[in-house]
C-alpha atoms as a PDB file:
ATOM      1  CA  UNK A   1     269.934  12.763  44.056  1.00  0.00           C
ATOM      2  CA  UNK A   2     269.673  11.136  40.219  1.00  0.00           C
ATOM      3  CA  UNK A   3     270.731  13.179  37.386  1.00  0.00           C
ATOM      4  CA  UNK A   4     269.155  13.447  34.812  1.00  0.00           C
ATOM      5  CA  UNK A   5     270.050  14.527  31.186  1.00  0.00           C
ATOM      6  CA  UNK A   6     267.494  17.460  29.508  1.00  0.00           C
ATOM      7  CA  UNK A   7     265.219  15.921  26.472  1.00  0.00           C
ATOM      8  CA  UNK A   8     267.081  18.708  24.519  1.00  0.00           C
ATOM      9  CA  UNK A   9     270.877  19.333  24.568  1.00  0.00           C
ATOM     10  CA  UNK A  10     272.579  22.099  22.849  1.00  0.00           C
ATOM     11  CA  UNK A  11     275.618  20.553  19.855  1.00  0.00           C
ATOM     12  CA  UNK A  12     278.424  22.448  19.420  1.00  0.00           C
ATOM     13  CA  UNK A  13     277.322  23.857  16.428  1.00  0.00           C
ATOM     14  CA  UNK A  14     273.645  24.719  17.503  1.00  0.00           C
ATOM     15  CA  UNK A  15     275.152  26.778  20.445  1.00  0.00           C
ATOM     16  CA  UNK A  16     277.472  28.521  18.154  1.00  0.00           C
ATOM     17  CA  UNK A  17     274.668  29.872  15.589  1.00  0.00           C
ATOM     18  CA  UNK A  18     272.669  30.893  18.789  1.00  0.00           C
ATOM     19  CA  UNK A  19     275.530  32.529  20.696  1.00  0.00           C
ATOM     20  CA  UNK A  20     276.381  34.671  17.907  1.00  0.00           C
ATOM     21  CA  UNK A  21     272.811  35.572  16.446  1.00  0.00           C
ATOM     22  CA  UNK A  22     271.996  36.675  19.860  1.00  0.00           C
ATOM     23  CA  UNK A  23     275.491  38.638  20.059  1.00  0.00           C
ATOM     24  CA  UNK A  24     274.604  40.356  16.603  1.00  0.00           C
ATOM     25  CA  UNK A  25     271.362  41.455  17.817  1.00  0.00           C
ATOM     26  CA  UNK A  26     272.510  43.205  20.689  1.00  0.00           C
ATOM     27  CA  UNK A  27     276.259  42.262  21.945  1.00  0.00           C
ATOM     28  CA  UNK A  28     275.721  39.991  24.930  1.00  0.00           C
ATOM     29  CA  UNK A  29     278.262  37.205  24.654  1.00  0.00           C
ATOM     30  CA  UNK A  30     277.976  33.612  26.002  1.00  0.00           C
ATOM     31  CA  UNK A  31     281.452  31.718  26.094  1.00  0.00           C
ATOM     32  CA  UNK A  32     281.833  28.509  25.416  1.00  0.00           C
ATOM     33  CA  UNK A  33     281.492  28.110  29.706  1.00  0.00           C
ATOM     34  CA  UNK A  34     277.633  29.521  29.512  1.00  0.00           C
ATOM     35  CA  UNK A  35     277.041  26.673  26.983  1.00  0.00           C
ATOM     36  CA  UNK A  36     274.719  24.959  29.761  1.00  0.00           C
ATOM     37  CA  UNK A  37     272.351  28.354  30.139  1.00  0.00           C
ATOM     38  CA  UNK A  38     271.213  28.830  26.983  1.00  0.00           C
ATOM     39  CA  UNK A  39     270.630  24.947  27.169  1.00  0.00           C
ATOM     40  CA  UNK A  40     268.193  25.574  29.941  1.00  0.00           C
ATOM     41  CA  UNK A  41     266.851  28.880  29.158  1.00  0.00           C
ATOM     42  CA  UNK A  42     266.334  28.478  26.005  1.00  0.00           C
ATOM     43  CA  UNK A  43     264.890  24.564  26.477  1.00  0.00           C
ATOM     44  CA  UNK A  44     262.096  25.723  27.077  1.00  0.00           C
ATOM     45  CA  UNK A  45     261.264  27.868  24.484  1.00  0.00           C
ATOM     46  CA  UNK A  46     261.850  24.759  21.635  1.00  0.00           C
ATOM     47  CA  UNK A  47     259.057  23.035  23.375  1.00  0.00           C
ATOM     48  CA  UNK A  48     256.708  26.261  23.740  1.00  0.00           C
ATOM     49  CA  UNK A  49     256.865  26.080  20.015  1.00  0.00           C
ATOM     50  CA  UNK A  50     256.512  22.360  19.430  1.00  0.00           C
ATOM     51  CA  UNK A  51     260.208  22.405  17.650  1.00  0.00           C
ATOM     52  CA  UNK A  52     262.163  18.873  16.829  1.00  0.00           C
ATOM     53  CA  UNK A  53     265.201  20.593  18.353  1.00  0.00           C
ATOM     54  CA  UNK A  54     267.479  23.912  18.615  1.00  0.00           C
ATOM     55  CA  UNK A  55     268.354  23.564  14.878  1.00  0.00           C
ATOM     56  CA  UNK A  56     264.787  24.153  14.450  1.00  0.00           C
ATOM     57  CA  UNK A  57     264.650  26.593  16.480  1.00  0.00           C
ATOM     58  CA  UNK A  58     267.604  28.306  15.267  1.00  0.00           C
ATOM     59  CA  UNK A  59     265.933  28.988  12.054  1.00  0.00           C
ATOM     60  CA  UNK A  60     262.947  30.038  14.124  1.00  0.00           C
ATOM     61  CA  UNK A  61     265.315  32.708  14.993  1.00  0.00           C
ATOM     62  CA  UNK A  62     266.304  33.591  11.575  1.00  0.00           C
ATOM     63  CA  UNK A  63     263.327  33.482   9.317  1.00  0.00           C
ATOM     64  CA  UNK A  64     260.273  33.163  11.244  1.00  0.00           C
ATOM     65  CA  UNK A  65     257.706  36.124  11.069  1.00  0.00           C
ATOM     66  CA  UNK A  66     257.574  36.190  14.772  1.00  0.00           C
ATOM     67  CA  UNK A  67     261.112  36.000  15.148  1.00  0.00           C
ATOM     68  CA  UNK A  68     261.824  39.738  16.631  1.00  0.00           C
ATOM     69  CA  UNK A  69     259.198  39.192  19.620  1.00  0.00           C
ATOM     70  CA  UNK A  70     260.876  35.949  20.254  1.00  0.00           C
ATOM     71  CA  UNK A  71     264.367  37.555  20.594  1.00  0.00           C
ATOM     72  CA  UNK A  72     262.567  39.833  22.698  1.00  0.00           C
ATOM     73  CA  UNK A  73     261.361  37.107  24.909  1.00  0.00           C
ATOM     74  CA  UNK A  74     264.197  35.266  25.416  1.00  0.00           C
ATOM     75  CA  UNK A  75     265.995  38.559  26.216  1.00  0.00           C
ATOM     76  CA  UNK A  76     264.137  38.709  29.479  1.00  0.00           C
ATOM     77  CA  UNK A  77     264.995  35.139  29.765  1.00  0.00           C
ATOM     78  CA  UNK A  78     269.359  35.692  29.616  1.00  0.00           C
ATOM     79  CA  UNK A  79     269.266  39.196  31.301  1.00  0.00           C
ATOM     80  CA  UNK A  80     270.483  39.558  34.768  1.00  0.00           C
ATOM     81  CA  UNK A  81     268.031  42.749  36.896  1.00  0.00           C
ATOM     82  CA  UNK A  82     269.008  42.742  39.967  1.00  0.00           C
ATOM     83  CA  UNK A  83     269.083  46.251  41.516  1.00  0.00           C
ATOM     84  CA  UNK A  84     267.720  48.696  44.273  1.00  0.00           C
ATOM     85  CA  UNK A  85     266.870  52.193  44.950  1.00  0.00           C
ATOM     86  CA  UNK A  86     270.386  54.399  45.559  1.00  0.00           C
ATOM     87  CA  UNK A  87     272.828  52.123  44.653  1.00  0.00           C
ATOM     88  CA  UNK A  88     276.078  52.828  44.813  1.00  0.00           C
ATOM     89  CA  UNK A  89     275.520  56.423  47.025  1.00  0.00           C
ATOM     90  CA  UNK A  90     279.010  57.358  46.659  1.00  0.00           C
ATOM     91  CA  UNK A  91     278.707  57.784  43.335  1.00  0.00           C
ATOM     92  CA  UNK A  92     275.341  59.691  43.633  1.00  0.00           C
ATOM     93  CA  UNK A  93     276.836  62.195  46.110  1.00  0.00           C
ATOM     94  CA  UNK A  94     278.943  63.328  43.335  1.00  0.00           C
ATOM     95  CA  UNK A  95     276.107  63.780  41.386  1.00  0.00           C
ATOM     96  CA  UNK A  96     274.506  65.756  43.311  1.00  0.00           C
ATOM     97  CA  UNK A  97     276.754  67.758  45.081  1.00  0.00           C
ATOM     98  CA  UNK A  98     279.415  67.955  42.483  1.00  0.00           C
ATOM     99  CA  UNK A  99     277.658  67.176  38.584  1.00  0.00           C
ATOM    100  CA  UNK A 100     274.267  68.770  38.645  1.00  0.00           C
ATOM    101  CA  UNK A 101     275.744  72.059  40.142  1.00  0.00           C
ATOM    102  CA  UNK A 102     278.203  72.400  38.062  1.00  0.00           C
ATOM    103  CA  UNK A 103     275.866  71.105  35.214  1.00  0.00           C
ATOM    104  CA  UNK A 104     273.678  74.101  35.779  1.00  0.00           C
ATOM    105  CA  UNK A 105     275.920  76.911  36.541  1.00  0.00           C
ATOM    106  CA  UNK A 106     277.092  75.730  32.676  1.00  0.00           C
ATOM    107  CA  UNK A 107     273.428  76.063  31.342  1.00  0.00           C
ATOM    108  CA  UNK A 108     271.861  78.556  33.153  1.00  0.00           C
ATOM    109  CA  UNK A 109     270.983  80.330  29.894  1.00  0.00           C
ATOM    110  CA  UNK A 110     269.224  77.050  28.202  1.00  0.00           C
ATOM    111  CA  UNK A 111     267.578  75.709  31.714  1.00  0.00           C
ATOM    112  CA  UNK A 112     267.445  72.043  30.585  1.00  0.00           C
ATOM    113  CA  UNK A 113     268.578  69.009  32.189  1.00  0.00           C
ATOM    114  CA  UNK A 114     268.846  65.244  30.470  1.00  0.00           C
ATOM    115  CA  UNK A 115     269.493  62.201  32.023  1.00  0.00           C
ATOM    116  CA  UNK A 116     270.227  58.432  30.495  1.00  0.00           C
ATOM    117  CA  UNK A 117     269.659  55.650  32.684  1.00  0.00           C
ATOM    118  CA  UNK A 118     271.067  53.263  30.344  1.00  0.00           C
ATOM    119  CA  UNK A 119     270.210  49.358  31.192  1.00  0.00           C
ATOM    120  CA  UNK A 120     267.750  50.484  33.699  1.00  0.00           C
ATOM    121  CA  UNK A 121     266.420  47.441  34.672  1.00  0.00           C
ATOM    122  CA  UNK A 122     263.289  47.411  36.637  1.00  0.00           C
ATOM    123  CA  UNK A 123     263.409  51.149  36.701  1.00  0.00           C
ATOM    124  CA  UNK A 124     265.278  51.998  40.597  1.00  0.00           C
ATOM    125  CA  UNK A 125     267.852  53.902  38.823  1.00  0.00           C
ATOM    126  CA  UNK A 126     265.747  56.174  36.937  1.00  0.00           C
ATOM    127  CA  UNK A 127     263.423  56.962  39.916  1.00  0.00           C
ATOM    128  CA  UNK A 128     266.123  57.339  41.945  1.00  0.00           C
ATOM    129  CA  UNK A 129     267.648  59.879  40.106  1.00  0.00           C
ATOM    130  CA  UNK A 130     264.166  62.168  40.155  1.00  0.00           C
ATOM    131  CA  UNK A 131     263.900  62.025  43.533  1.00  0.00           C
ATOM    132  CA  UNK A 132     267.504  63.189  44.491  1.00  0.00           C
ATOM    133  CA  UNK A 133     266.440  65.986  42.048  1.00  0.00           C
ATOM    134  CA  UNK A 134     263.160  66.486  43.770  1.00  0.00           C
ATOM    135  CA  UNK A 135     264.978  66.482  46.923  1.00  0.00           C
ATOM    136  CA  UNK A 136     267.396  69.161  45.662  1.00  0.00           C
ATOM    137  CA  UNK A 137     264.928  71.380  45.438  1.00  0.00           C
ATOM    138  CA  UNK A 138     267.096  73.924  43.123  1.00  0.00           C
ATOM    139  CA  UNK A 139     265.300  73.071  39.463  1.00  0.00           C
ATOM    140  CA  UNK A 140     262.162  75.692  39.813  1.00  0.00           C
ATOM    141  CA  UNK A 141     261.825  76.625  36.575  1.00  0.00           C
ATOM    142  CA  UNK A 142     264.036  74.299  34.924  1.00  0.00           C
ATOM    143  CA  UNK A 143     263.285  71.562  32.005  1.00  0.00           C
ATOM    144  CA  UNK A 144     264.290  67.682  33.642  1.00  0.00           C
ATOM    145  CA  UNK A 145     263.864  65.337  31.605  1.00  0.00           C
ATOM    146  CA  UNK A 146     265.085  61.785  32.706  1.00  0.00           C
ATOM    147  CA  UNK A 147     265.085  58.742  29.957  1.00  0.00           C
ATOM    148  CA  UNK A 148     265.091  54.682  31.722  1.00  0.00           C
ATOM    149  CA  UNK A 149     265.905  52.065  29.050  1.00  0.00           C
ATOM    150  CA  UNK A 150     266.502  48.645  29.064  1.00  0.00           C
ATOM    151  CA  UNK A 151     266.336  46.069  26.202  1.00  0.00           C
ATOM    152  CA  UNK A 152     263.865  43.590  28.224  1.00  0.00           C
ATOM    153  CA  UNK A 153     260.474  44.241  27.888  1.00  0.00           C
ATOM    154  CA  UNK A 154     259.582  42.389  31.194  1.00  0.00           C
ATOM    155  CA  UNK A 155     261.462  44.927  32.819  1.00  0.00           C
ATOM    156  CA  UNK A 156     260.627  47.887  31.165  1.00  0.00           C
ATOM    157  CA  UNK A 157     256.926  47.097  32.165  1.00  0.00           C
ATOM    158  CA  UNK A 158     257.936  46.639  35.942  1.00  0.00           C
ATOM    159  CA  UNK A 159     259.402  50.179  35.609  1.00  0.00           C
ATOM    160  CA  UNK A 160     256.450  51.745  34.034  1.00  0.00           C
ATOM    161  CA  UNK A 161     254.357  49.807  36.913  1.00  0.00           C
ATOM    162  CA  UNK A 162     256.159  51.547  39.331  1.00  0.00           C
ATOM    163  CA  UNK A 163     255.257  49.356  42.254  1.00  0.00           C
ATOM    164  CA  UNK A 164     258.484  47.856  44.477  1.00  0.00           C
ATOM    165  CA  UNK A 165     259.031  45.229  47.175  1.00  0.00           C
ATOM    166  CA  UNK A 166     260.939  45.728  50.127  1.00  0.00           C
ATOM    167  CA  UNK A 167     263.850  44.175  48.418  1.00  0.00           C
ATOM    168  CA  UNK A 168     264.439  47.124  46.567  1.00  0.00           C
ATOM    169  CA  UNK A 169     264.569  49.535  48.971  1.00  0.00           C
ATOM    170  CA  UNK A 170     267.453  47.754  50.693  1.00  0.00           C
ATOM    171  CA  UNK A 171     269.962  51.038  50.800  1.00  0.00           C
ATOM    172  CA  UNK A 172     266.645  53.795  51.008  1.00  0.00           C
ATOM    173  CA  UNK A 173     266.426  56.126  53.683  1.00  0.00           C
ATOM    174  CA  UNK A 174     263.558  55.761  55.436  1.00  0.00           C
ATOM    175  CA  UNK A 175     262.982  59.842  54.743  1.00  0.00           C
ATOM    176  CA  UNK A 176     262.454  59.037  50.705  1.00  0.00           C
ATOM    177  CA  UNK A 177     259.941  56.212  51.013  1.00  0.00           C
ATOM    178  CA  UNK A 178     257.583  58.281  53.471  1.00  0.00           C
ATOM    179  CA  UNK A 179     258.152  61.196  50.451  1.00  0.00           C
ATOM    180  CA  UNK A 180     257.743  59.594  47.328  1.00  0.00           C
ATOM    181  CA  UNK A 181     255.927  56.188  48.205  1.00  0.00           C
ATOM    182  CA  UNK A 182     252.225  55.216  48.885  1.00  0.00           C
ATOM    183  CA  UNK A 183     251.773  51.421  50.367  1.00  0.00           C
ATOM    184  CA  UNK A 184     249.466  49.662  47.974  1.00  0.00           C
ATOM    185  CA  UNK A 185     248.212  45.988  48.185  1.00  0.00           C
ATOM    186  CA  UNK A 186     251.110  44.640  45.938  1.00  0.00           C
ATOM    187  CA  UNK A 187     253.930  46.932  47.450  1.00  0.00           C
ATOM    188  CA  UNK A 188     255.114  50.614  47.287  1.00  0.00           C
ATOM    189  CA  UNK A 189     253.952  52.855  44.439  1.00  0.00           C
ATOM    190  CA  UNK A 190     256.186  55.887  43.322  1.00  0.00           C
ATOM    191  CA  UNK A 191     254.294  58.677  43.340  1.00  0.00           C
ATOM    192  CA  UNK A 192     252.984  60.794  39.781  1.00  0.00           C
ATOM    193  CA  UNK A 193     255.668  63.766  41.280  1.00  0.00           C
ATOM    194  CA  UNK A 194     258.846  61.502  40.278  1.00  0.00           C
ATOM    195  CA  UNK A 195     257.269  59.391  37.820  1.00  0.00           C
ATOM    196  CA  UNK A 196     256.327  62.626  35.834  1.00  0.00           C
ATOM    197  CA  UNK A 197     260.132  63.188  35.703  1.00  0.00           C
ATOM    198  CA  UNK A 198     260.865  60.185  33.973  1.00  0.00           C
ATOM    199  CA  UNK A 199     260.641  58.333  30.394  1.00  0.00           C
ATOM    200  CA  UNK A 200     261.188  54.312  30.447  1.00  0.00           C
ATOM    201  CA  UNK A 201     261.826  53.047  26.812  1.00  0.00           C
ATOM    202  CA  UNK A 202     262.512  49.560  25.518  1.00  0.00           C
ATOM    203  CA  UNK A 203     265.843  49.921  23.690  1.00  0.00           C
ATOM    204  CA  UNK A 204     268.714  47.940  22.600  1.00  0.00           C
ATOM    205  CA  UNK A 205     272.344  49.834  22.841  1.00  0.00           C
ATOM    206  CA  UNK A 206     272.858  48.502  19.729  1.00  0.00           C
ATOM    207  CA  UNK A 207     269.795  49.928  17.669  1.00  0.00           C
ATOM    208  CA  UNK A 208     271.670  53.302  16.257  1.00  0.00           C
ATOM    209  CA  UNK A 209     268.276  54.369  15.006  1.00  0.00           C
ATOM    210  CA  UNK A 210     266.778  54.602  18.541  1.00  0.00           C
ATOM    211  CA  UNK A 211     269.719  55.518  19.704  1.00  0.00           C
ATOM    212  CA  UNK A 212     269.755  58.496  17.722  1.00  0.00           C
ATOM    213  CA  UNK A 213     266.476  59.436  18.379  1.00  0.00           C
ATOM    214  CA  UNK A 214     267.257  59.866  21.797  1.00  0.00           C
ATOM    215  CA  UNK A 215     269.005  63.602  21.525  1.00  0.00           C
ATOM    216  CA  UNK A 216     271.943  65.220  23.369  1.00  0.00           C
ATOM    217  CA  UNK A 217     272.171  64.193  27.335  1.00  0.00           C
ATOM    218  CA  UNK A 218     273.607  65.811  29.447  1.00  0.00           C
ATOM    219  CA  UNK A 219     274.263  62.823  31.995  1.00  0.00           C
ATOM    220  CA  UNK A 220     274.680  59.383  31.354  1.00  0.00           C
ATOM    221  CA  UNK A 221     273.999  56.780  33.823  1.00  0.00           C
ATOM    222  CA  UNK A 222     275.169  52.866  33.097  1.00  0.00           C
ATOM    223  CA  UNK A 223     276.023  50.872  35.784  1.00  0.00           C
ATOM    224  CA  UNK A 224     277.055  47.338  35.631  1.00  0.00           C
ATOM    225  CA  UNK A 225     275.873  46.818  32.357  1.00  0.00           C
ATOM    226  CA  UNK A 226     279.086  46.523  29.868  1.00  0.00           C
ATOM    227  CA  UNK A 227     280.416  44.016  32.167  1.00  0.00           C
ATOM    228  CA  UNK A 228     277.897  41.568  29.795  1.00  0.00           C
ATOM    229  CA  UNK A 229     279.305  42.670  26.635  1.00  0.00           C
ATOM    230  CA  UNK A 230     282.811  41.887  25.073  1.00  0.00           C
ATOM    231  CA  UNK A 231     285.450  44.158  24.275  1.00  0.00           C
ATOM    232  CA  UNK A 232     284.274  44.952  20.684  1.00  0.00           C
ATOM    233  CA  UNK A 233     281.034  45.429  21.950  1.00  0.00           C
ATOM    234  CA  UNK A 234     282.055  47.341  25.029  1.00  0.00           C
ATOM    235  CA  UNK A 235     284.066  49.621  22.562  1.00  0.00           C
ATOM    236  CA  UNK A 236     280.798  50.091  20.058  1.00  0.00           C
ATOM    237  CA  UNK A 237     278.672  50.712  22.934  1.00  0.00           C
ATOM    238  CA  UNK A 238     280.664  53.483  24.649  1.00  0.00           C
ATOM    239  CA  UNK A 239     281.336  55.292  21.471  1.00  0.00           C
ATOM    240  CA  UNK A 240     277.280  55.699  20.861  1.00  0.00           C
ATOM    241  CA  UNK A 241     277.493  57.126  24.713  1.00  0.00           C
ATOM    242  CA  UNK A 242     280.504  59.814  23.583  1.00  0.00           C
ATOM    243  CA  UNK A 243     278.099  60.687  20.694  1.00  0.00           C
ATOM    244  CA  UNK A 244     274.928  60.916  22.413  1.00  0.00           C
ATOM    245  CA  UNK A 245     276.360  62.909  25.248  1.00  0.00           C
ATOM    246  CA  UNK A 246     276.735  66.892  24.795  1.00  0.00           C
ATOM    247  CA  UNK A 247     280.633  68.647  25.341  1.00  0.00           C
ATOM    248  CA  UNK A 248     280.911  68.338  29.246  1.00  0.00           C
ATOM    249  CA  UNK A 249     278.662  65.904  29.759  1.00  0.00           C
ATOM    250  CA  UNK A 250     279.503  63.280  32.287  1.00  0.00           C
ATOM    251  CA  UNK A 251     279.141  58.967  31.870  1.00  0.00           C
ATOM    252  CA  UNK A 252     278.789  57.211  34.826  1.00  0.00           C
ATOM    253  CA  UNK A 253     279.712  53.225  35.071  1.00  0.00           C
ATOM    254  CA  UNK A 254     279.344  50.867  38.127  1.00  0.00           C
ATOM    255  CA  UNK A 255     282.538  50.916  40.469  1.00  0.00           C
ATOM    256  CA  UNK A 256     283.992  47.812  38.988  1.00  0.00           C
ATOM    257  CA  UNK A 257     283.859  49.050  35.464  1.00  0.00           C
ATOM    258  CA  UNK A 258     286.327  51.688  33.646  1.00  0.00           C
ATOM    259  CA  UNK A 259     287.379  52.614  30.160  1.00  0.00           C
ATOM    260  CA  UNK A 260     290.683  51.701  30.158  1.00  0.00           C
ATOM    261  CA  UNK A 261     291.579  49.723  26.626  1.00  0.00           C
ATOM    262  CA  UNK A 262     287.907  50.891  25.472  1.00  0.00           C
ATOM    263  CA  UNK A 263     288.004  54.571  24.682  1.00  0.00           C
ATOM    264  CA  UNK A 264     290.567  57.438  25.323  1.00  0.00           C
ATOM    265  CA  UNK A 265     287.852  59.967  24.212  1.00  0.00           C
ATOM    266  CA  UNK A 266     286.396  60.794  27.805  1.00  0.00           C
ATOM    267  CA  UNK A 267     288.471  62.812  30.666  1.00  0.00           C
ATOM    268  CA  UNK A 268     288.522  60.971  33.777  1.00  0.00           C
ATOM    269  CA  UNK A 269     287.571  63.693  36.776  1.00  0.00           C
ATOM    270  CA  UNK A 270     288.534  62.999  40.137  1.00  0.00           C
ATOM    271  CA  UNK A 271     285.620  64.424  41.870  1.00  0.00           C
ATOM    272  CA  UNK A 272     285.759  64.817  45.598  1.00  0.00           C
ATOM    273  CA  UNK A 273     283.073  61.937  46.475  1.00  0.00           C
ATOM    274  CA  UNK A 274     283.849  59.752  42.947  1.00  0.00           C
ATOM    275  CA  UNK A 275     285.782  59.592  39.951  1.00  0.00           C
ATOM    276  CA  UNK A 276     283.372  59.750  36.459  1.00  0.00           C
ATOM    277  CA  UNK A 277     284.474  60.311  33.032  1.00  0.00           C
ATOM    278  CA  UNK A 278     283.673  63.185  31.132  1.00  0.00           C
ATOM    279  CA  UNK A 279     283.292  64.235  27.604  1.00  0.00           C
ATOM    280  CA  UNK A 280     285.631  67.212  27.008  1.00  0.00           C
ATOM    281  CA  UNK A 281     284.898  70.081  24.611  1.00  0.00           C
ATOM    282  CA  UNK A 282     287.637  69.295  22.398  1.00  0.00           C
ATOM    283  CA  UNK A 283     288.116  67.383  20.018  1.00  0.00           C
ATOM    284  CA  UNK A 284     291.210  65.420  20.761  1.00  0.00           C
ATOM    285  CA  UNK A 285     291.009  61.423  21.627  1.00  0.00           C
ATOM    286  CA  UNK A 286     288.909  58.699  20.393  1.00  0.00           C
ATOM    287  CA  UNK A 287     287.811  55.544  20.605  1.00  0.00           C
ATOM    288  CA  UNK A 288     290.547  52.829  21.493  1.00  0.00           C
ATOM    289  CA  UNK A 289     291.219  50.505  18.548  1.00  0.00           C
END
């Protein structure tokens, strides 16, 4: 088969003033071996605005009144959302069995539960979570409030939709779709019983002013997320979660992603189904430097 060369081709320096606006805005990092996807991905946005070039549409970026939906557009275009209901069910035994028990023995008095399901992507995560809660059946008379967030807005819509194909119910128990699912003509509808447990937000984790708006959780969920970011960014990131959670609170990462060299300022708990880090009461530790 021929090759062909694109119209447009990223310089050096073009890809450079991209890479790191787009690394300011929210800390995803292209090295210099991603070169060739913002070259395609982001192609096609110079010619959806009828720009000479990527220098064009670098300032585009910079100074143009419509600049923040565009960096919100070509967000969905570089983010990678590929998940499914009950990922990782190791992990989510110990959050059950082990996190939330001990989580409300601790707050028995106060009654309230809050949940982060940070870089939610199309929203399995966050459902997920409600209807192991649901399932529990041990929250009468409890507050649960459960927060989805992702900085995509393409996403965050699918979540809000709430409608799934069979692809993401590739690790459900049958059991939990006959519970919480009606069939529609598009796919499989979660039902207003977990969706009324659950909050999906458009956010970027490096926005301190939403961040901060957010409130004390008591659980943090982000899985397979950091993995994007670089070290200082990884470092920035995990510091907002160590402020955002309350003393005891838990953080949860995907299984191929720890702390070490990025904060000593969470205990790591070797629970019987997982280990998680926790935030300790004291005030020892910090953020690795």
């Amino acid at each position: 088969m021929p090759y062909f060369e694109p119209e447009l081709q990223l310089t050096e320096e073009e890809f450079r003033l991209i890479r790191d606006l787009i690394y300011n805005h929210c800390g995803l990092f292209f090295d210099d071996d991603s070169k060739y996807l913002l070259d395609r991905r982001l192609g096609q946005r110079v010619t959806h605005h009828n720009l000479s070039g990527f220098r064009e549409y670098y300032q585009f970026l910079k100074y143009d009144r419509r600049r923040d939906q565009e960096i919100a557009d070509i967000m969905d275009l570089l983010t990678t959302n590929e998940t499914y209901f009950f990922r990782e069910a190791f992990q989510l035994r110990a959050f059950t069995d082990e996190i939330v028990p001990e989580l409300m023995r601790l707050k028995q008095r106060e009654r309230t539960l809050r949940i982060w399901s940070a870089g939610c992507s199309t929203g399995e995560e966050p459902y997920t979570i409600a209807m192991l809660l649901l399932e529990m059946g041990c929250l009468h008379g409890w507050r649960v409030e459960i927060v989805g967030s992702d900085i995509s807005q393409r996403v965050v819509q699918h979540a809000r939709k709430g409608v799934y194909t069979k692809a993401s119910f590739r690790a459900t128990e049958e059991r939990y779709q006959k519970r919480f699912f009606s069939e529609t003509d598009d796919g499989y509808r979660i039902c207003d019983e977990v969706r009324e447990l659950v909050t999906i937000s458009q956010m970027n984790l490096f926005d301190a002013n939403r961040l901060a708006l957010l409130g004390k959780m008591d659980v943090i969920f982000c899985r397979n997320v950091i993995i994007y970011f670089d070290q200082a960014s990884k470092k920035r990131v995990i510091e907002s979660f160590y402020n955002t959670l309350r003393g005891g609170g838990y953080l949860l990462l995907g299984h191929s992603e720890s702390l070490m060299n990025l904060s000593t300022a969470f205990a790591l708990r070797h629970l019987k189904n997982d280990m998680v880090y926790q935030k300790t009461d004291t005030t020892g530790g910090g953020v690795a430097t």
